[in-house]
C-alpha atoms as a PDB file:
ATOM      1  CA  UNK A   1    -107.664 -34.694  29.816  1.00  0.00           C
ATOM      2  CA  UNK A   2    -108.488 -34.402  26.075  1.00  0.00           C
ATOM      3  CA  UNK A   3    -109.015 -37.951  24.045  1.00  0.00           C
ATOM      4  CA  UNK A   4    -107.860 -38.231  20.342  1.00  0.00           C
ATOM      5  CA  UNK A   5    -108.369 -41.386  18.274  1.00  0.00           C
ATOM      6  CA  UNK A   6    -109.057 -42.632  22.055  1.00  0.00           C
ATOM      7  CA  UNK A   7    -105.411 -42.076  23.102  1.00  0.00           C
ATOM      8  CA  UNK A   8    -105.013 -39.011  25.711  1.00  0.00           C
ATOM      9  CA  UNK A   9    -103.733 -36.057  24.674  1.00  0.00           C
ATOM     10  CA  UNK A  10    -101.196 -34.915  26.837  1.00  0.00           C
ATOM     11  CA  UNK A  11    -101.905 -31.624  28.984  1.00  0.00           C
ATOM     12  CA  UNK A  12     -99.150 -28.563  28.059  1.00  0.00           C
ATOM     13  CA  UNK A  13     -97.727 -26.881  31.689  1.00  0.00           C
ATOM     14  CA  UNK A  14     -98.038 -23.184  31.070  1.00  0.00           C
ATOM     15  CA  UNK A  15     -94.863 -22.641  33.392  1.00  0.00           C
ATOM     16  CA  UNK A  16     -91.275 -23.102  31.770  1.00  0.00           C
ATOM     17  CA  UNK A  17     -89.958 -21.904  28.147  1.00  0.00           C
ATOM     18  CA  UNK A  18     -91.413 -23.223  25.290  1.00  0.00           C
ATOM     19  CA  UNK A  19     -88.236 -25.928  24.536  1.00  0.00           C
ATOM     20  CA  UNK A  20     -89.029 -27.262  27.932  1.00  0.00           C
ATOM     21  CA  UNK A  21     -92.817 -27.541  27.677  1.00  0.00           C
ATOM     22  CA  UNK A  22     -92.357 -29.664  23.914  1.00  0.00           C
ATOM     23  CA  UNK A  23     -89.928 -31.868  25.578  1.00  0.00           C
ATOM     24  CA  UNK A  24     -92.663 -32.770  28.742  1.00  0.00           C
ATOM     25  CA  UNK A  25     -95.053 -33.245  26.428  1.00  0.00           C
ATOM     26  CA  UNK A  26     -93.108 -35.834  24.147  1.00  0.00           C
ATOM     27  CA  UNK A  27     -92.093 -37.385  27.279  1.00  0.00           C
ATOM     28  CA  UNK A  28     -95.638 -37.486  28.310  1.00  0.00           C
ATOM     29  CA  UNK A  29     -96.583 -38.870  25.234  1.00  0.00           C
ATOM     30  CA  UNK A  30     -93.731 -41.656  25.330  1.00  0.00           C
ATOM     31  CA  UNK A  31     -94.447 -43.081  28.731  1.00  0.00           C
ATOM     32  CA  UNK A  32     -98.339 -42.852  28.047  1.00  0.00           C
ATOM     33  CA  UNK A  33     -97.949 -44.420  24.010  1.00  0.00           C
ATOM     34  CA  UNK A  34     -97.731 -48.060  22.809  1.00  0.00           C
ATOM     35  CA  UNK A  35     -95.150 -49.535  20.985  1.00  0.00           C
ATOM     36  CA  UNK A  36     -95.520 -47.603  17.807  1.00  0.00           C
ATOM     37  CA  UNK A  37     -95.655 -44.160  19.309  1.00  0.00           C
ATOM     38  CA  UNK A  38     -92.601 -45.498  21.123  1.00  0.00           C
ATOM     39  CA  UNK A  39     -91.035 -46.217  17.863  1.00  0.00           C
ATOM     40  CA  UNK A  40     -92.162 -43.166  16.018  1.00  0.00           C
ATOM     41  CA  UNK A  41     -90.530 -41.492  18.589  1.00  0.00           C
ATOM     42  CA  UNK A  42     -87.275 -43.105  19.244  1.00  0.00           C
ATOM     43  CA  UNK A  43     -86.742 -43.040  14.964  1.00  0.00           C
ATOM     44  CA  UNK A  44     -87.533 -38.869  14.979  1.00  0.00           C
ATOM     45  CA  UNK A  45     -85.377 -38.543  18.217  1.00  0.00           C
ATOM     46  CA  UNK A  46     -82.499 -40.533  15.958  1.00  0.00           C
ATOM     47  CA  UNK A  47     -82.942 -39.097  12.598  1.00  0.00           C
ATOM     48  CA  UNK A  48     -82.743 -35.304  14.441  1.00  0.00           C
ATOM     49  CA  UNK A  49     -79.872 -35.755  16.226  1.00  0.00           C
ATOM     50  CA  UNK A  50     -78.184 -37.503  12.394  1.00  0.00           C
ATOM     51  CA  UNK A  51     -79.499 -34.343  10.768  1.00  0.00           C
ATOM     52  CA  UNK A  52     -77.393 -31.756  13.633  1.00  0.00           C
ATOM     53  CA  UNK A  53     -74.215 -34.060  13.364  1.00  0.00           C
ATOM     54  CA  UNK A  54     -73.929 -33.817   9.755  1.00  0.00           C
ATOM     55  CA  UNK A  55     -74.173 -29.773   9.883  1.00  0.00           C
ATOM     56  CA  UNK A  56     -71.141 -27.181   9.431  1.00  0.00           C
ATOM     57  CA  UNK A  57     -70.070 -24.789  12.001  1.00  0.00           C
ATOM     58  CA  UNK A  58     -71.859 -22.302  10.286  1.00  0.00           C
ATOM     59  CA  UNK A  59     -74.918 -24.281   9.392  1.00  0.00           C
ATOM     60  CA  UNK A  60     -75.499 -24.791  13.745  1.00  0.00           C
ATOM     61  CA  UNK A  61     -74.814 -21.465  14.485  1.00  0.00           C
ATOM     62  CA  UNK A  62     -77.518 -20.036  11.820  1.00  0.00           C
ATOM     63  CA  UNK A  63     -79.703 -22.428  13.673  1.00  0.00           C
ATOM     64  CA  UNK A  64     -79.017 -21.185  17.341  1.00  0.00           C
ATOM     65  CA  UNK A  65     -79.314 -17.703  16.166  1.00  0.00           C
ATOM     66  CA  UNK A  66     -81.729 -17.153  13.390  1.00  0.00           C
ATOM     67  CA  UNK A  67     -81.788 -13.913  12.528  1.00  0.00           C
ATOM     68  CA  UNK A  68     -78.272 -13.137  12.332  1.00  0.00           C
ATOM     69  CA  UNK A  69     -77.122 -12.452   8.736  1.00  0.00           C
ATOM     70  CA  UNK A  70     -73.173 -12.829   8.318  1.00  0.00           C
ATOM     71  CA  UNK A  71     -71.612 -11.902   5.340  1.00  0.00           C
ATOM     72  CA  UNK A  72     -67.579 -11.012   4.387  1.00  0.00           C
ATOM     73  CA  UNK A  73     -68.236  -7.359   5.030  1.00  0.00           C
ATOM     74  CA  UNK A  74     -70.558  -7.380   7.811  1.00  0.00           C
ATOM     75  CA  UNK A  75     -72.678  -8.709  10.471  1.00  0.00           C
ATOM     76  CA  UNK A  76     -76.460  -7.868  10.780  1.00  0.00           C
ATOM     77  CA  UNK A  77     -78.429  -8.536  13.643  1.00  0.00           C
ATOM     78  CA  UNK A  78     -82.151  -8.658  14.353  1.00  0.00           C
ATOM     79  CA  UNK A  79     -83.531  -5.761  16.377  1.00  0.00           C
ATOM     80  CA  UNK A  80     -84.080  -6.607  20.301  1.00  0.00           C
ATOM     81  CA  UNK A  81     -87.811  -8.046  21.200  1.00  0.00           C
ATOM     82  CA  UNK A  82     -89.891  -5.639  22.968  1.00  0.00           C
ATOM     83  CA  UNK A  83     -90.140  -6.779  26.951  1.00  0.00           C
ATOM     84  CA  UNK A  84     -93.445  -6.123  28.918  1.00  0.00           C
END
C-alpha cells in the first residue's frame, strides 16, 4: 500500500466500471480517514447531491448523455465507440 502525507493511499480494483471503482475508493478512504477526511467527505457528498437537485430536466439529461446535442430541428448523436 502506497503512503501519502503518512495516510495510506487506497489501492484501485482493476475489476468493475470506472463509477464503481471511484466509489470503493472513497469508501476506502472514509472508513480508513479521521475526522476531517470524514467531514470533507460527508460536505462534497452533500453539496453534489444540492447541485443535481437544483438541475432542469434538460440540464440531467445533458449530464447522463454527454454528447447528445438537441436542438428544435434536430437531434445529433455522438458516433458509437469502437469495441475490441
Amino acid at each position: 500500500m502506497l503512503i501519502y502525507n503518512d495516510r495510506p493511499i487506497p489501492n484501485i480494483d482493476p475489476s468493475g466500471g470506472s463509477n464503481e471503482k471511484f466509489m470503493n475508493m472513497v469508501e476506502e478512504m472514509y472508513e480508513n480517514g479521521d475526522d476531517d477526511m470524514k467531514r470533507a467527505i460527508a460536505k462534497a457528498w452533500t453539496q453534489s447531491r444540492e447541485k443535481a437537485s437544483a438541475l432542469t430536466p434538460e440540464q440531467r439529461e445533458q449530464m447522463t448523455n454527454p454528447g447528445i446535442l438537441r436542438t428544435s430541428d434536430f437531434t445529433i448523436y455522438p458516433p458509437p465507440r469502437k469495441t475490441s
